[in-house]
PDB file of N, CA and C in Angstrom:
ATOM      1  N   UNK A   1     -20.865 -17.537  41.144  1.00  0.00           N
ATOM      2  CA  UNK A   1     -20.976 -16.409  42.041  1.00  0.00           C
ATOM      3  C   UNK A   1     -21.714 -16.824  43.307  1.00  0.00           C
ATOM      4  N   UNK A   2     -21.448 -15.737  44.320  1.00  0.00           N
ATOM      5  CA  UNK A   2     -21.833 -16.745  45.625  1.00  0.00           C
ATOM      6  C   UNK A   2     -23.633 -16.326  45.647  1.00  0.00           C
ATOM      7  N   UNK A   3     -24.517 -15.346  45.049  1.00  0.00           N
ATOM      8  CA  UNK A   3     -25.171 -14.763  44.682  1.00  0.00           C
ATOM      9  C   UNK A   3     -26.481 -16.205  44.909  1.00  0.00           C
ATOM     10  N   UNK A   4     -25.596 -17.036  43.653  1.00  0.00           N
ATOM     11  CA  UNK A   4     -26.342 -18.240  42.546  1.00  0.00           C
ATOM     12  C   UNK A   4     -26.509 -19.032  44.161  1.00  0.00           C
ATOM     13  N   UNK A   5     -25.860 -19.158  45.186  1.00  0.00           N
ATOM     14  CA  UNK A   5     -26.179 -20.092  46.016  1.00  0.00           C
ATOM     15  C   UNK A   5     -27.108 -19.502  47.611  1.00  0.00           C
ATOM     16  N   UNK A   6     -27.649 -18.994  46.816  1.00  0.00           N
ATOM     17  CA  UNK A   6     -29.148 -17.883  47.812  1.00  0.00           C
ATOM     18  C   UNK A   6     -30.278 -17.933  47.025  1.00  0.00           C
ATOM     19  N   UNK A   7     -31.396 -18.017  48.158  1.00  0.00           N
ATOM     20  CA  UNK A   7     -32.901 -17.583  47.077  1.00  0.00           C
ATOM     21  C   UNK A   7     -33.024 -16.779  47.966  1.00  0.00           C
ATOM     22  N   UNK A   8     -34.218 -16.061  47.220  1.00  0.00           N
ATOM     23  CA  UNK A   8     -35.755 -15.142  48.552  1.00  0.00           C
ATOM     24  C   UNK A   8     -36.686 -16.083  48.874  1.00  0.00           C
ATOM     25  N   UNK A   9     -37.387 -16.342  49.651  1.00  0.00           N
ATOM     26  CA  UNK A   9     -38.876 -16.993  49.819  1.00  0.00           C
ATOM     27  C   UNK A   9     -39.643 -16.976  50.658  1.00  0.00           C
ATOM     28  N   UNK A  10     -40.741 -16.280  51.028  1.00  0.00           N
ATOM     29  CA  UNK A  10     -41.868 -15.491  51.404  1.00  0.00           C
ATOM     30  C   UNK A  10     -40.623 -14.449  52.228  1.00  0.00           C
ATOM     31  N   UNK A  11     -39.695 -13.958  51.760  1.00  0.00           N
ATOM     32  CA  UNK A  11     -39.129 -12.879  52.799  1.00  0.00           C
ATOM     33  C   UNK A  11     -38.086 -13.329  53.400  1.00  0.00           C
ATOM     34  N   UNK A  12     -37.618 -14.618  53.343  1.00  0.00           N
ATOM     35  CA  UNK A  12     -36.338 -15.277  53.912  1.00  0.00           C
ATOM     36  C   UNK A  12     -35.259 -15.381  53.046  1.00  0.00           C
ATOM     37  N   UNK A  13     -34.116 -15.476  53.203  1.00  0.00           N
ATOM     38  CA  UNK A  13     -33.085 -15.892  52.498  1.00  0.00           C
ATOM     39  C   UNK A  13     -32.678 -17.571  52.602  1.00  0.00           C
ATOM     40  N   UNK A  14     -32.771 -18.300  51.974  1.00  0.00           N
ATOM     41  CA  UNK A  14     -32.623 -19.831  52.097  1.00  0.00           C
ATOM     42  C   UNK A  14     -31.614 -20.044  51.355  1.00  0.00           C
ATOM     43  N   UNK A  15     -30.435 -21.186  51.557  1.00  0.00           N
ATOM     44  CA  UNK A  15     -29.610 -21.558  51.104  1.00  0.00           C
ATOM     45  C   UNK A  15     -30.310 -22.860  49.952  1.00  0.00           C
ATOM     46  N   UNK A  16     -29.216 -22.672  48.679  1.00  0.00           N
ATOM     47  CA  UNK A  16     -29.773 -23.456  47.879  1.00  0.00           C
ATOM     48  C   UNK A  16     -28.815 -24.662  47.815  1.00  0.00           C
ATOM     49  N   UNK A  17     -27.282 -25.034  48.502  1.00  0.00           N
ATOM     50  CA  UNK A  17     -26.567 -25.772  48.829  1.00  0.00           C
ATOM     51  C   UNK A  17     -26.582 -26.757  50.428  1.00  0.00           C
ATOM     52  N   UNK A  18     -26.180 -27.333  50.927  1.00  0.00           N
ATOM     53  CA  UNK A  18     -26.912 -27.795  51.973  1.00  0.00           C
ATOM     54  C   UNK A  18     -24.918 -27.749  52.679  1.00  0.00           C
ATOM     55  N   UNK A  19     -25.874 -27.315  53.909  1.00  0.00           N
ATOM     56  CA  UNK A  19     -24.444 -27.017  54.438  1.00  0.00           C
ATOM     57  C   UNK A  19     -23.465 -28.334  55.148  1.00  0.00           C
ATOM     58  N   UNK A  20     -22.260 -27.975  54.947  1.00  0.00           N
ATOM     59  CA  UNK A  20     -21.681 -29.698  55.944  1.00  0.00           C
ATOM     60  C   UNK A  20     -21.835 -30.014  57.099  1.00  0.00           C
ATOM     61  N   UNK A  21     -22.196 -31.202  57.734  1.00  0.00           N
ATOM     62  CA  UNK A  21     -22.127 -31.468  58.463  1.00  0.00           C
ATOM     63  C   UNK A  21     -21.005 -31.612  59.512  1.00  0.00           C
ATOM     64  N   UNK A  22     -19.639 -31.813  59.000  1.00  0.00           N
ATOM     65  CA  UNK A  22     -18.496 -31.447  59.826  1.00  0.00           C
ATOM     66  C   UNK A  22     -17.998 -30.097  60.343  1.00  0.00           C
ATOM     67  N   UNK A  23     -18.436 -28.947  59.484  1.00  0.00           N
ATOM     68  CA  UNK A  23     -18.176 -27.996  59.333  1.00  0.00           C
ATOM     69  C   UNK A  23     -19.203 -27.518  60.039  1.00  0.00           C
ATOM     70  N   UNK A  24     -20.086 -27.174  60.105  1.00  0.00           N
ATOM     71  CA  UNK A  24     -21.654 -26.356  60.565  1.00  0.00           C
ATOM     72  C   UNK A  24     -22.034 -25.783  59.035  1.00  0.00           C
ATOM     73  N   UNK A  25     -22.853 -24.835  59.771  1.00  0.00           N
ATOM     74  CA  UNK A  25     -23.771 -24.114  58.951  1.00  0.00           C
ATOM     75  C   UNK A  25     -22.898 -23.064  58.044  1.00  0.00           C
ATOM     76  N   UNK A  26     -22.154 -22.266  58.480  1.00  0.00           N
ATOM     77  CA  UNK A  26     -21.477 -21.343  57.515  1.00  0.00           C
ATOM     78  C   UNK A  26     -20.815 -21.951  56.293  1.00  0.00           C
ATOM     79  N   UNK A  27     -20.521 -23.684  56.363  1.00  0.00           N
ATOM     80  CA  UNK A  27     -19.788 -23.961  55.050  1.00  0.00           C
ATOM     81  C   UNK A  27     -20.477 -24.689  54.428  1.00  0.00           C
ATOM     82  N   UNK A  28     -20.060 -24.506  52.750  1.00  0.00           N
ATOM     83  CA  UNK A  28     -21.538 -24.970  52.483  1.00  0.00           C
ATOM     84  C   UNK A  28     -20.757 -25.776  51.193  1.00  0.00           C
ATOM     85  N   UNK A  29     -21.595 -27.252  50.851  1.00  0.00           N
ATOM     86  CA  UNK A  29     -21.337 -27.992  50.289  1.00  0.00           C
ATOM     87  C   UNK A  29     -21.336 -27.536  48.479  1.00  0.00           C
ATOM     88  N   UNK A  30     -20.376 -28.126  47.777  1.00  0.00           N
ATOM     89  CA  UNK A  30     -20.075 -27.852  46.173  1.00  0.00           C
ATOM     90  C   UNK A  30     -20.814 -29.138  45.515  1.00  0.00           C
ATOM     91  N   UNK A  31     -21.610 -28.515  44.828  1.00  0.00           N
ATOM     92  CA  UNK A  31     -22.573 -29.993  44.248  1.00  0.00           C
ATOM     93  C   UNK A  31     -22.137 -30.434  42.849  1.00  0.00           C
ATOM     94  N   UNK A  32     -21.812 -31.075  42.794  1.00  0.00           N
ATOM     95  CA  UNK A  32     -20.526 -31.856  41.761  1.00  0.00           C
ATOM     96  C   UNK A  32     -21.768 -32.905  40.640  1.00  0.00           C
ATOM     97  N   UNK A  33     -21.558 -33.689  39.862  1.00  0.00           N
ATOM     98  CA  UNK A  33     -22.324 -34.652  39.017  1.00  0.00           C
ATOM     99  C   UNK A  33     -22.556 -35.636  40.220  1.00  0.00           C
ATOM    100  N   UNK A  34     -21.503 -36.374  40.849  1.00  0.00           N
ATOM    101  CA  UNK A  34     -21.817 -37.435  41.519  1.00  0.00           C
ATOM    102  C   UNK A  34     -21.811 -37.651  42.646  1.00  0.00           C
ATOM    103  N   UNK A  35     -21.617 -36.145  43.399  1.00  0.00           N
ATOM    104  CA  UNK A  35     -21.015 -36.098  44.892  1.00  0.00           C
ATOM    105  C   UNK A  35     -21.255 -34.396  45.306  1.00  0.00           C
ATOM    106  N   UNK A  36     -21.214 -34.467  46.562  1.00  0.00           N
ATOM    107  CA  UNK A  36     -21.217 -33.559  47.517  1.00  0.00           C
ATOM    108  C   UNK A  36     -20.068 -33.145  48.028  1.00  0.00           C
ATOM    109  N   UNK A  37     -19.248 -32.006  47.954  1.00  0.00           N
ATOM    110  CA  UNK A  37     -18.035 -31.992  48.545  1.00  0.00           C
ATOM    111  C   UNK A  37     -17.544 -30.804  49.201  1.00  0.00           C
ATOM    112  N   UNK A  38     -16.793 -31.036  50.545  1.00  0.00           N
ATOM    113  CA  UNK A  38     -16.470 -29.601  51.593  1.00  0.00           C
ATOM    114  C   UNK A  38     -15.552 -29.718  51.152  1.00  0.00           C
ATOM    115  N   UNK A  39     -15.106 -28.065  50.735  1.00  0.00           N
ATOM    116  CA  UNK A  39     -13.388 -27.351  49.761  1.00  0.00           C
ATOM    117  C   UNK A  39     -12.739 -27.594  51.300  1.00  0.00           C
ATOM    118  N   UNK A  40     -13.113 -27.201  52.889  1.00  0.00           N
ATOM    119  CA  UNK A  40     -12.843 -26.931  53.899  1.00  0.00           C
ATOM    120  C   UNK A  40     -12.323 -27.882  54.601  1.00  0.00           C
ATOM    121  N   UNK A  41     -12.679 -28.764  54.616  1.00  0.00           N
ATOM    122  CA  UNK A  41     -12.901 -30.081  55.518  1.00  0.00           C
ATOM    123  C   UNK A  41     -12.298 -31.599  54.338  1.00  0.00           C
ATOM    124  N   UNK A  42     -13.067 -31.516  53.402  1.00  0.00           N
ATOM    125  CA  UNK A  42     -13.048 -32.695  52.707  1.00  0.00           C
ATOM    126  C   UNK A  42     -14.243 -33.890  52.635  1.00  0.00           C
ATOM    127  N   UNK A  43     -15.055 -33.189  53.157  1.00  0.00           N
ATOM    128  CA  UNK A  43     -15.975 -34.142  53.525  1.00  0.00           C
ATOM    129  C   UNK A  43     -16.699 -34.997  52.117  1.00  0.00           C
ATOM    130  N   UNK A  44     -17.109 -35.963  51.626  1.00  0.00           N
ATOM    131  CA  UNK A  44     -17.312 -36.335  50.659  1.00  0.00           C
ATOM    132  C   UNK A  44     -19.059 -37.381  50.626  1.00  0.00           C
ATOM    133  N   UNK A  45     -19.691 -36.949  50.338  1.00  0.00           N
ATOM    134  CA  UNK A  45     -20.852 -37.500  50.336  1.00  0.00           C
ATOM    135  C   UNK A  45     -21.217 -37.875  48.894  1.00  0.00           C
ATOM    136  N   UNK A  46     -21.328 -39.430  48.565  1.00  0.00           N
ATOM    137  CA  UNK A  46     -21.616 -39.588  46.899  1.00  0.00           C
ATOM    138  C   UNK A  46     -23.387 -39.860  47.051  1.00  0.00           C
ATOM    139  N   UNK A  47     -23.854 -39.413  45.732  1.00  0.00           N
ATOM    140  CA  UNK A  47     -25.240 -39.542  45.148  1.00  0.00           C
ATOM    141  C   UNK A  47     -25.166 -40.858  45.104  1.00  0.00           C
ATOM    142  N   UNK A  48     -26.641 -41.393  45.088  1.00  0.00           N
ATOM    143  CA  UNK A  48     -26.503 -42.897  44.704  1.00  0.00           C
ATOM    144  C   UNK A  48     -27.345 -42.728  43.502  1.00  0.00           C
ATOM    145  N   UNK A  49     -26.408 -43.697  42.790  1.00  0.00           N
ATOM    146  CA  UNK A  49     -27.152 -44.133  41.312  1.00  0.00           C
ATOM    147  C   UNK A  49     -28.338 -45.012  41.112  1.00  0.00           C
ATOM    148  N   UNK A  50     -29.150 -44.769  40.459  1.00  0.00           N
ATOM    149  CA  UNK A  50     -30.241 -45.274  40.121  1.00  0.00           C
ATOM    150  C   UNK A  50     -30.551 -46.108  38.995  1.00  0.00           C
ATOM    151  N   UNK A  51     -30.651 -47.557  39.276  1.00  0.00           N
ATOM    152  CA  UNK A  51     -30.626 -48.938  38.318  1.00  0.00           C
ATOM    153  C   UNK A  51     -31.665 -48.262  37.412  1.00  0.00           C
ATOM    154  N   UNK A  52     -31.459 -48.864  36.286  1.00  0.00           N
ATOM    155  CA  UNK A  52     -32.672 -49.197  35.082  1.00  0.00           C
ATOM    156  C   UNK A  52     -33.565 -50.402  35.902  1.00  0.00           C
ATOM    157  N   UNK A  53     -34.471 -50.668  35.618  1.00  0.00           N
ATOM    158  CA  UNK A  53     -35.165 -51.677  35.537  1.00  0.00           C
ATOM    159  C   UNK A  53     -36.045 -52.528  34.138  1.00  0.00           C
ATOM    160  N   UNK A  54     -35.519 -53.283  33.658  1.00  0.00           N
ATOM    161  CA  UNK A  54     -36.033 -53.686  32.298  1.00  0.00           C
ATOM    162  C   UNK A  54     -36.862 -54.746  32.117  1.00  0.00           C
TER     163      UNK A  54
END
């Protein structure tokens, strides 16, 4: 629900998705397991994985 991607905080409404950069501010990124992705645009931003160290 689009609800889940809003908070309150001290009185503001803040986005809890980070919006695209190709797109502006009104579109707002789908946070996936390994990636960032605009439904709009296509834009594709991957997480980087994090080695073990042993």
């Amino acid at each position: 629900m689009k609800r889940e991607k809003y908070k309150v905080k001290s009185g503001k409404i803040e986005r809890e998705n980070k919006a695209c950069p190709k797109c502006g501010e009104g579109t707002l990124l789908a946070e996936h397991k390994d990636r960032l992705h605009c439904g709009k645009c296509g834009y594709t931003k991957w997480k980087s994985k994090k080695t073990k160290k042993e």
